[in-house]
C-alpha atoms as a PDB file:
ATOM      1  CA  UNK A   1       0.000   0.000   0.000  1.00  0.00           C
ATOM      2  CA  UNK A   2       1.522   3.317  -0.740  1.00  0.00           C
ATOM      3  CA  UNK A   3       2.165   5.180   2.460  1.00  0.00           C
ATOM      4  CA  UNK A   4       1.087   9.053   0.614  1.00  0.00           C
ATOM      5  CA  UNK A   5      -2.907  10.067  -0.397  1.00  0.00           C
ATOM      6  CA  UNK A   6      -2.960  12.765  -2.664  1.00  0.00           C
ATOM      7  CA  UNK A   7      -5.828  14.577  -3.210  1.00  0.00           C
ATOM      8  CA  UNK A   8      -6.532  18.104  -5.509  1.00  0.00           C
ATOM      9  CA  UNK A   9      -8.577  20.660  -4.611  1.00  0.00           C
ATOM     10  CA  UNK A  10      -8.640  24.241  -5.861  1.00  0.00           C
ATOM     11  CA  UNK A  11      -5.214  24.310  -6.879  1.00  0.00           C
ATOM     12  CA  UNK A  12      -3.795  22.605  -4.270  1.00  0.00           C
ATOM     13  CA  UNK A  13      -2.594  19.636  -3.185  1.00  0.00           C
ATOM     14  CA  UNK A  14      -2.763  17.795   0.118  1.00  0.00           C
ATOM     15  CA  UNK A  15      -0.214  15.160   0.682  1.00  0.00           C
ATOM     16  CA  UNK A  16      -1.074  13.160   3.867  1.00  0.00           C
ATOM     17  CA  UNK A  17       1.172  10.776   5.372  1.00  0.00           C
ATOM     18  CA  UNK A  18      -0.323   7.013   5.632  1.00  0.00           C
ATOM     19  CA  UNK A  19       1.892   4.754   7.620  1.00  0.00           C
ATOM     20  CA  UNK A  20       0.219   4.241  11.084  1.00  0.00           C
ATOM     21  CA  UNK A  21       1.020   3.732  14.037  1.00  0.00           C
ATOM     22  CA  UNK A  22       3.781   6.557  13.977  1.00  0.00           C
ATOM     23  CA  UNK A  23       4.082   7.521  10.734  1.00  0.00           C
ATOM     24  CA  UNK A  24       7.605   6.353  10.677  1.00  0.00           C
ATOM     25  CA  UNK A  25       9.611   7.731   7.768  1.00  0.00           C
ATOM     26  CA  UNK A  26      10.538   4.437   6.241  1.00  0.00           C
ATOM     27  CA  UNK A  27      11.956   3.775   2.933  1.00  0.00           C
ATOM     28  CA  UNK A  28       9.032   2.917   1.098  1.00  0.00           C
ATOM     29  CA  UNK A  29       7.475   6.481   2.497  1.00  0.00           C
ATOM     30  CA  UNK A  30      10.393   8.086   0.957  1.00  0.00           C
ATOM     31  CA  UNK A  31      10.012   6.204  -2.137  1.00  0.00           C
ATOM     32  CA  UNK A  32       6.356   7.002  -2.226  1.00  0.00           C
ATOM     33  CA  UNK A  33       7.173  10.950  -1.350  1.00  0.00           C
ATOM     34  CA  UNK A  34       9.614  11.167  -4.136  1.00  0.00           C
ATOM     35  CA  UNK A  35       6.915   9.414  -6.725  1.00  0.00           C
ATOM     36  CA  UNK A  36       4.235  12.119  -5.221  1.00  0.00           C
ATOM     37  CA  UNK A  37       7.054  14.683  -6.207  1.00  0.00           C
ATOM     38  CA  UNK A  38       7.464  13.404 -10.047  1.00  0.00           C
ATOM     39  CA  UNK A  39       3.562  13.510 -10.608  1.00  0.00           C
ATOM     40  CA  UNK A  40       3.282  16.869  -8.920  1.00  0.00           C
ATOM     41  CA  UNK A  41       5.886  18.417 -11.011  1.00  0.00           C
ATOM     42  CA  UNK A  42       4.246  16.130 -14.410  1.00  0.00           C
ATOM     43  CA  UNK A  43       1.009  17.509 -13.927  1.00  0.00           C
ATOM     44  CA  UNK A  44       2.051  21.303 -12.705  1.00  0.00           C
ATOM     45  CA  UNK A  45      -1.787  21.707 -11.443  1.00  0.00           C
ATOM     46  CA  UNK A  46      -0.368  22.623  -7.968  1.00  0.00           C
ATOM     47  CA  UNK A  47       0.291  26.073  -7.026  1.00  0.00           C
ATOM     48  CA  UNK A  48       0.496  24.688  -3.254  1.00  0.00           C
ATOM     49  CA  UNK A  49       1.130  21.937  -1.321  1.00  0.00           C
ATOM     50  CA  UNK A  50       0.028  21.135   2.111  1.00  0.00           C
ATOM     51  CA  UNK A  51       1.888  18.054   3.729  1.00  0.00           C
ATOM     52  CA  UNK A  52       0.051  16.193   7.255  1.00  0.00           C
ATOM     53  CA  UNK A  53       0.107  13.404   8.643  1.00  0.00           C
ATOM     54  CA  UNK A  54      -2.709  11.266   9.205  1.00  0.00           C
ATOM     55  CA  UNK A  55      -3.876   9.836  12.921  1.00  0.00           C
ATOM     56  CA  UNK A  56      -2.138  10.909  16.050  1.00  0.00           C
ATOM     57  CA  UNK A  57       1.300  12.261  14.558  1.00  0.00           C
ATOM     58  CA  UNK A  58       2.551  13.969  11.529  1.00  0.00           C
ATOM     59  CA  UNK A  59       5.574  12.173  12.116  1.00  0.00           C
ATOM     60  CA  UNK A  60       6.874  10.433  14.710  1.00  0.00           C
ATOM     61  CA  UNK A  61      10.547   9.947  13.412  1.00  0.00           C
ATOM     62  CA  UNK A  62      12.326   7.304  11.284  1.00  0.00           C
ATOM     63  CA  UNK A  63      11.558   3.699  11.154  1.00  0.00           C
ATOM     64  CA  UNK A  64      14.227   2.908  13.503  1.00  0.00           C
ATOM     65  CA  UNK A  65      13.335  -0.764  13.363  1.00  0.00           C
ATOM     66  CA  UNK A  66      14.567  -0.585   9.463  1.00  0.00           C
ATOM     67  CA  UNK A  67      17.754   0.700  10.808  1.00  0.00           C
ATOM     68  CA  UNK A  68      18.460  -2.820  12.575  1.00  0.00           C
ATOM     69  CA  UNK A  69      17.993  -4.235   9.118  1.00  0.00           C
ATOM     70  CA  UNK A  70      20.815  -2.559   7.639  1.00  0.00           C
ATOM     71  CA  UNK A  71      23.946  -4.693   7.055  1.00  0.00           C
ATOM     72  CA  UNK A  72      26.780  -2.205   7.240  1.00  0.00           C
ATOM     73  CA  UNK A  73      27.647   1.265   7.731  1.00  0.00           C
ATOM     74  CA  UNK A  74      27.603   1.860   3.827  1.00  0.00           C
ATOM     75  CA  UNK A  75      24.154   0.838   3.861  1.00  0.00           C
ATOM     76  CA  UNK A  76      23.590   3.573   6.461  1.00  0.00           C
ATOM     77  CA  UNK A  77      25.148   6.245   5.033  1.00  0.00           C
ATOM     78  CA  UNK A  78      23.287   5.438   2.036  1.00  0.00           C
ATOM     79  CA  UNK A  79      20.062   5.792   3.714  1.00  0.00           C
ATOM     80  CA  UNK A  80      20.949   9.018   5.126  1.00  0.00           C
ATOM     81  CA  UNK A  81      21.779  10.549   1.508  1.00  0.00           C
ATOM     82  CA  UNK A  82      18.695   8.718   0.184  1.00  0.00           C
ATOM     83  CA  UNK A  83      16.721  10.902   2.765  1.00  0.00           C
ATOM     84  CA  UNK A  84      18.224  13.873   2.233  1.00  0.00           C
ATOM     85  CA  UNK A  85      18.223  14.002  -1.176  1.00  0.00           C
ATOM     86  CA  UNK A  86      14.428  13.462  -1.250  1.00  0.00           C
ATOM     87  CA  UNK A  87      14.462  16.262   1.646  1.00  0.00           C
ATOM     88  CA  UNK A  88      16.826  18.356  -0.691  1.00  0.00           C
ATOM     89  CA  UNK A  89      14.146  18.265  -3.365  1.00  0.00           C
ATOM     90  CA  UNK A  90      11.271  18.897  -1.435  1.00  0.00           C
ATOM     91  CA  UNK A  91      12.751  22.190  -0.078  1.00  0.00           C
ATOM     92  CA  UNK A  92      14.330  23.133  -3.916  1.00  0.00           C
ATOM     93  CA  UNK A  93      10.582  22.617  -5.629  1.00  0.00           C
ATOM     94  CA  UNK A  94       8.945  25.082  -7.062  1.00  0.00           C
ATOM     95  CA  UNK A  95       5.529  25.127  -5.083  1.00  0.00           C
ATOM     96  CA  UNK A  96       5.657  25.761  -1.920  1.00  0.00           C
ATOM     97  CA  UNK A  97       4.950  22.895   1.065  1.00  0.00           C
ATOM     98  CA  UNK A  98       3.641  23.845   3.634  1.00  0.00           C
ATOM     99  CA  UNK A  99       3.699  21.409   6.744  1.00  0.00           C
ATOM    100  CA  UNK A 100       0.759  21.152   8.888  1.00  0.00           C
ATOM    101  CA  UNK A 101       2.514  19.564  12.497  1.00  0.00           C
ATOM    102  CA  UNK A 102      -0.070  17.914  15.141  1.00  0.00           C
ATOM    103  CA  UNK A 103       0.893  15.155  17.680  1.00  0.00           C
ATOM    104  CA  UNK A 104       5.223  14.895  16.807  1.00  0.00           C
ATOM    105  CA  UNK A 105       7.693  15.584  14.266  1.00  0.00           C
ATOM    106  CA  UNK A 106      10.088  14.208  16.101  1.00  0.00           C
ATOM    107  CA  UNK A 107      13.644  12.807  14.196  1.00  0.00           C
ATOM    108  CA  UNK A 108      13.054  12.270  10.433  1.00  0.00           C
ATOM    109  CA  UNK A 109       9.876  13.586  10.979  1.00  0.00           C
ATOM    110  CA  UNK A 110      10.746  17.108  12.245  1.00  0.00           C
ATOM    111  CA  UNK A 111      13.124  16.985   9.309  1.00  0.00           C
ATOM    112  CA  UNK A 112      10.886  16.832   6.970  1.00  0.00           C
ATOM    113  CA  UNK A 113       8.746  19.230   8.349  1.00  0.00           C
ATOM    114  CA  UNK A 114      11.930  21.678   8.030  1.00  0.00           C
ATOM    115  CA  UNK A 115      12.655  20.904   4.447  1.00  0.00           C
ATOM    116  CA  UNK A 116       8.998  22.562   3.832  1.00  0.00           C
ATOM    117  CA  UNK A 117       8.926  26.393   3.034  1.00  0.00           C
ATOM    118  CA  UNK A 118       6.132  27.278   5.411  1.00  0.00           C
ATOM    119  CA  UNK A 119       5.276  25.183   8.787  1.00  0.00           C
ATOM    120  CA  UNK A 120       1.800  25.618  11.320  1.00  0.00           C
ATOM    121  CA  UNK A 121       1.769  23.428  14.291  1.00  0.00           C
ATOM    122  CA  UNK A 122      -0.513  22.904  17.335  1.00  0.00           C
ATOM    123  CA  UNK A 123       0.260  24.079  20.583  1.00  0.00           C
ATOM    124  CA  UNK A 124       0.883  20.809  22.157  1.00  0.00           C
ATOM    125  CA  UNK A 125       2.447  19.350  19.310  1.00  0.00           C
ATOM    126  CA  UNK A 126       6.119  17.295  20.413  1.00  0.00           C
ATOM    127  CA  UNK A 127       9.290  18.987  17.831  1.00  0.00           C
ATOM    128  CA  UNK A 128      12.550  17.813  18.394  1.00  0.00           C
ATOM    129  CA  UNK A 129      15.845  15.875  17.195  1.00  0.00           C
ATOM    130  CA  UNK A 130      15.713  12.749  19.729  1.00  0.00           C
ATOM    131  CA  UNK A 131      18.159  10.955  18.238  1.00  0.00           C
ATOM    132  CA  UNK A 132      20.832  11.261  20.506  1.00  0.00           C
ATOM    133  CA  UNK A 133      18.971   8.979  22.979  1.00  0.00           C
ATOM    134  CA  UNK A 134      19.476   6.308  20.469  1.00  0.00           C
ATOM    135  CA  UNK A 135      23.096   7.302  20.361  1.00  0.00           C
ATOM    136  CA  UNK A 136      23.109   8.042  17.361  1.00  0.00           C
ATOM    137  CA  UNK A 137      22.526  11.503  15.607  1.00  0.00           C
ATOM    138  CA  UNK A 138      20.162  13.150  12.649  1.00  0.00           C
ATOM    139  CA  UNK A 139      20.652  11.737   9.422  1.00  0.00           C
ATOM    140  CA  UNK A 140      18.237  13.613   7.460  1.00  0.00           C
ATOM    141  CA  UNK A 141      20.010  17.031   7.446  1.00  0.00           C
ATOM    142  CA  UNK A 142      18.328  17.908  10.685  1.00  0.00           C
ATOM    143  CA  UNK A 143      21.586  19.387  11.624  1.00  0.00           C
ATOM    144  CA  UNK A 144      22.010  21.394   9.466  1.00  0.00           C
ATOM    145  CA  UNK A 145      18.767  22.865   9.144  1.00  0.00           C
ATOM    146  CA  UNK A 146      17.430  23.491  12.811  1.00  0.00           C
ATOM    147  CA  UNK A 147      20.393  25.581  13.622  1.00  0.00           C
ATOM    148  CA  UNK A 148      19.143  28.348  10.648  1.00  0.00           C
ATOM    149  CA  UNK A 149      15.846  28.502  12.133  1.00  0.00           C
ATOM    150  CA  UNK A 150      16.641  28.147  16.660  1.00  0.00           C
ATOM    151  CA  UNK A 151      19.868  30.047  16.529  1.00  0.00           C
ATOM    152  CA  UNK A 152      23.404  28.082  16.939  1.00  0.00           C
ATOM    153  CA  UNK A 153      22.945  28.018  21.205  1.00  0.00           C
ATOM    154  CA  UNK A 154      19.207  26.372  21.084  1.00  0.00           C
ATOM    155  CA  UNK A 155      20.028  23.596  18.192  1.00  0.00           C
ATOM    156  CA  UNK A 156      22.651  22.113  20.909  1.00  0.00           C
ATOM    157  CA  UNK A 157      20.384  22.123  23.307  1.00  0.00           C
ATOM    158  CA  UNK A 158      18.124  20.462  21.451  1.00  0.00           C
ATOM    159  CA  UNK A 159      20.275  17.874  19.896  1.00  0.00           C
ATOM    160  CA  UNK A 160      22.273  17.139  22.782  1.00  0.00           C
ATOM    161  CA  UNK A 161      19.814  16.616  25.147  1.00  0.00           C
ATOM    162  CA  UNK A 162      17.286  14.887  23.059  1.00  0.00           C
ATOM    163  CA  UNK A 163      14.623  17.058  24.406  1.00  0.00           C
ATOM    164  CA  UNK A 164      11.715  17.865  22.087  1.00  0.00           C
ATOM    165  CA  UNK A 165      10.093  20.969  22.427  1.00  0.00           C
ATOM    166  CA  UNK A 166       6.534  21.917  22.020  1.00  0.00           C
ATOM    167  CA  UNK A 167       4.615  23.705  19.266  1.00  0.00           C
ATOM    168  CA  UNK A 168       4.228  27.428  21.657  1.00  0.00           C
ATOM    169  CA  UNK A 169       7.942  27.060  21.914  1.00  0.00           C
ATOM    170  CA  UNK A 170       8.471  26.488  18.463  1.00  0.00           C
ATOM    171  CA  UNK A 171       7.024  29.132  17.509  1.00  0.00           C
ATOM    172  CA  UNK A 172       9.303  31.289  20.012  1.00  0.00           C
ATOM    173  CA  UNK A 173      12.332  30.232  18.857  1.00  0.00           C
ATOM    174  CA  UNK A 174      11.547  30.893  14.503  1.00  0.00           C
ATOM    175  CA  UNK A 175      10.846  27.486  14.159  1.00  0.00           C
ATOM    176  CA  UNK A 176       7.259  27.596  12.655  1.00  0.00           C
ATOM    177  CA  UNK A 177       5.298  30.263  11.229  1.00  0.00           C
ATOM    178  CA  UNK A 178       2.098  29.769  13.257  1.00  0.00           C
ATOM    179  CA  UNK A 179       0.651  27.642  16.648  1.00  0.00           C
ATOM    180  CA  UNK A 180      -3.244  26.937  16.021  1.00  0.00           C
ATOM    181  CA  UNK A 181      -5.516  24.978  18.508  1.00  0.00           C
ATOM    182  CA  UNK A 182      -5.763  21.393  16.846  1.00  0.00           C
ATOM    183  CA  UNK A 183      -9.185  21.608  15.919  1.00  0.00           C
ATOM    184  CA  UNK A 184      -7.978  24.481  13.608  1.00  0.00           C
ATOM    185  CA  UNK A 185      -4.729  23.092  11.969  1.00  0.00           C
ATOM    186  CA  UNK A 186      -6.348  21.985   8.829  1.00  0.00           C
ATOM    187  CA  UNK A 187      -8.291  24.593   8.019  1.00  0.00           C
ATOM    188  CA  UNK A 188      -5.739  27.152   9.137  1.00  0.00           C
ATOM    189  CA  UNK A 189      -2.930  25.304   6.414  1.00  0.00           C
ATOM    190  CA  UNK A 190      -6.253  25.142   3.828  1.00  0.00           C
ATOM    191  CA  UNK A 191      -6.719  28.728   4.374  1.00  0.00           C
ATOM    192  CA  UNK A 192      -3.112  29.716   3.699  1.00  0.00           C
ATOM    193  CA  UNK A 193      -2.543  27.237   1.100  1.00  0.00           C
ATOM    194  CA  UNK A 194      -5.473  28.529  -0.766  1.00  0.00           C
ATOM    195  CA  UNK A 195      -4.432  31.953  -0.427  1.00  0.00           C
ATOM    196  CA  UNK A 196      -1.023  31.102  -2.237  1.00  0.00           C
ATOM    197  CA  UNK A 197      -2.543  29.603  -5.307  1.00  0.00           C
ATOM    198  CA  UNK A 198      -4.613  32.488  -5.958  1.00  0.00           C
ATOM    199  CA  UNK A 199      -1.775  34.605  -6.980  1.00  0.00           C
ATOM    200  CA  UNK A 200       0.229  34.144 -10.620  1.00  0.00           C
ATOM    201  CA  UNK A 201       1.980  30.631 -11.065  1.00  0.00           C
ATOM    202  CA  UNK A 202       5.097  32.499 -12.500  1.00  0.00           C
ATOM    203  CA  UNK A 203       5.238  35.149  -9.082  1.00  0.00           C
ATOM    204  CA  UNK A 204       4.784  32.087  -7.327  1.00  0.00           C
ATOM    205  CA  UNK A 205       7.949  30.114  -8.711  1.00  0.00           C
ATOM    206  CA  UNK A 206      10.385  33.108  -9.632  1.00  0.00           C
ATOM    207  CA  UNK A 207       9.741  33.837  -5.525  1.00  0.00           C
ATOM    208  CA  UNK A 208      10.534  30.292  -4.469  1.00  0.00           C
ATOM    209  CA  UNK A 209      13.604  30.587  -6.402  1.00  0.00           C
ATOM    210  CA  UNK A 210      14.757  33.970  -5.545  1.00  0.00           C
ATOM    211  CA  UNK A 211      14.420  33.319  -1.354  1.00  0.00           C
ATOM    212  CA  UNK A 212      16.521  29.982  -2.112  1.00  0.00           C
ATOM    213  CA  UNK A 213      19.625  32.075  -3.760  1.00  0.00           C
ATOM    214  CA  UNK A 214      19.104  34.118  -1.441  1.00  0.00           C
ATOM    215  CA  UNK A 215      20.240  31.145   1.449  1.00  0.00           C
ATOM    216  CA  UNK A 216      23.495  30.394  -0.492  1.00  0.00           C
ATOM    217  CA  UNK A 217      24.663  33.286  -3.172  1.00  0.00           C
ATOM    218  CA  UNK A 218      26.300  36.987  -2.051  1.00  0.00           C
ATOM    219  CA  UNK A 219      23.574  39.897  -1.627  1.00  0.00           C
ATOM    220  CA  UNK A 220      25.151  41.152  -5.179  1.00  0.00           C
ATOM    221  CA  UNK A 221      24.138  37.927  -7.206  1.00  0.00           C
ATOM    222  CA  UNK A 222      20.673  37.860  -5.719  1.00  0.00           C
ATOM    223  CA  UNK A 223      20.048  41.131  -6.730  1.00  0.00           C
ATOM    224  CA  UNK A 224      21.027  40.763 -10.148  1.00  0.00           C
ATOM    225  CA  UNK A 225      18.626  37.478 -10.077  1.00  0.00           C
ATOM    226  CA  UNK A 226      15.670  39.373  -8.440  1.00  0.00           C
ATOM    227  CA  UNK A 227      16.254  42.104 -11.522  1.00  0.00           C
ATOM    228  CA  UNK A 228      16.443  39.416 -13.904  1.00  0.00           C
ATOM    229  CA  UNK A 229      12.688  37.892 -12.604  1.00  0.00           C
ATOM    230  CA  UNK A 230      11.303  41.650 -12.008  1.00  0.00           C
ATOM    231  CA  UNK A 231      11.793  41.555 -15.846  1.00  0.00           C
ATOM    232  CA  UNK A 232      10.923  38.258 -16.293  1.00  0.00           C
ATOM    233  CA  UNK A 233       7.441  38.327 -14.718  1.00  0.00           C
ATOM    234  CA  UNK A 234       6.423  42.252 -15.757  1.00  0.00           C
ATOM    235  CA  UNK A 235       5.956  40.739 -19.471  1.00  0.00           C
ATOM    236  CA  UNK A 236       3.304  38.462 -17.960  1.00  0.00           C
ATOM    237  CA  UNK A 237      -0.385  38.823 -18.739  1.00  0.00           C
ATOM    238  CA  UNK A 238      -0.963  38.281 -15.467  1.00  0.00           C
ATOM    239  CA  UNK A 239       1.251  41.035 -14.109  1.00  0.00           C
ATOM    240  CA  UNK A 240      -0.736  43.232 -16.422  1.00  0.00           C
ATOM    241  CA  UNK A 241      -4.009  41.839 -15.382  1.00  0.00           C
ATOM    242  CA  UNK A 242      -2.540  42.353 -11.625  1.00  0.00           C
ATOM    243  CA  UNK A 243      -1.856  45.807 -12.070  1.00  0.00           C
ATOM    244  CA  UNK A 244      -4.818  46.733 -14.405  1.00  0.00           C
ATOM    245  CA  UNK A 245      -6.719  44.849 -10.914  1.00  0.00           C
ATOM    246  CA  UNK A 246      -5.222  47.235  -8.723  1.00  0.00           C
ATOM    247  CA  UNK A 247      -5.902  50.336 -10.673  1.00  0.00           C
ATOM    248  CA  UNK A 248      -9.722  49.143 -11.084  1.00  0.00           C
ATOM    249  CA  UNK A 249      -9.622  48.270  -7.322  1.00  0.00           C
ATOM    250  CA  UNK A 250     -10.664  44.818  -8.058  1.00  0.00           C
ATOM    251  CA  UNK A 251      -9.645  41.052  -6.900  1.00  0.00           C
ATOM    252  CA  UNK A 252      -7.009  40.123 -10.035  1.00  0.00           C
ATOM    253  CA  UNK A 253      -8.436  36.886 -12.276  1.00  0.00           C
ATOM    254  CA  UNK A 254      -4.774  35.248 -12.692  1.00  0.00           C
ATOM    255  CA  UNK A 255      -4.641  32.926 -15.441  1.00  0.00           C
ATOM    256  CA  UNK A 256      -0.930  32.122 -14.853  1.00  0.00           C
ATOM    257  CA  UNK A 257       0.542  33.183 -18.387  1.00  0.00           C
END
């Protein structure tokens, strides 16, 4: 059975993690994940994605009874650049995921959720990097990610101890966007996600490449990019139709060309 249900509705797409009891982000989740990733970018109907779990967690962390299956440390390295290639891609696409976090993203799981662009959690939700109580550490890039979004100081703490935090204190430390009661998560990520796809297709994807060189290119080169997409996207019809909109104080009708 695959482990991802995909579903399409006004532009965009919910991705909802099937692997009960935990949610566990096993191979054949990652295999699925990167399969949902190929038709999303075949059929380019999506101008959003939102990405939950399904039952009590969005994810509770890696299948850690795979690991034990492993033969030998290549295998495990291997694993660990499988994941965060997948990871990679997710946070390089050109729509923008946004993570809806109830229950734990804990391990793999809170890794994922940091590859997305945008993340909303509940308040009581469990976040953390655990895997130090295995002794062992992240493989999925989680340490390199959490310290961009906690500071240097707070990632140590939070790797070293093991400790998860929850989703108030996420949202202290930069780690998520928003913290919604979990009767509201869905529709708060539907809401948001909705929002997104009204706008242009072409806005949408020159902006998800422009904040990206901005994360690993000089202030110089990203301003010759953003000049180079301010071009780009002015010869639209919809950046006409978006200004004529604005003129005629009206809602825009963006037909993404």
């Amino acid at each position: 059975m695959r482990t991802i249900d995909y579903e399409l509705t006004n532009n965009v797409a919910y991705l909802t993690i099937q692997s009960p009891p935990a949610n566990a982000l096993s191979s054949q989740l990652l295999n699925d994940l990167s399969e949902q990733l190929d038709i999303l970018e075949e059929e380019q109907k999506a101008k959003a994605i939102v990405l939950k779990g399904e039952g009590r967690f969005f994810s509770a962390g890696a299948d850690i009874k795979e690991f034990t299956t492993l033969k030998d440390s290549s295998e495990h390295q291997g694993l660990a650049e499988r994941g965060q290639g997948i990871l990679n891609r997710i946070e390089n696409f050109s729509i923008p995921f946004i993570a809806a976090i109830h229950g734990a993203a804990l391990g793999g799981g809170l890794e994922l959720a940091m590859a997305c662009h945008i993340r909303i959690v509940t308040e009581q939700a469990k976040l953390g990097l655990p895997e130090i109580t295995l002794g062992i550490v992240p493989g999925f890039a989680g340490s390199q990610r959490l310290p961009h979004y906690v500071g240097t100081a707070k990632a140590y703490e939070m790797m070293l101890t093991g400790k998860p935090i929850s989703g108030t204190e996420a949202y202290t430390f930069g780690l998520v966007n928003r913290v919604v009661k979990e009767e509201h998560l869905i529709e708060e990520a539907r809401t948001l996600a909705e929002s997104i796809a009204e706008k242009s297709k072409g806005a949408i994807q020159e902006i998800m490449k422009l904040v990206l060189i901005s994360k690993t290119e000089p202030l110089s080169i990203g301003m010759k990019e953003e000049a180079e997409s301010f071009k780009k996207v002015f010869a639209t019809e919809d950046a006409k139709e978006g200004i004529q909109a604005f003129i005629e104080k009206r809602k825009p009708d963006f037909q993404d060309k």
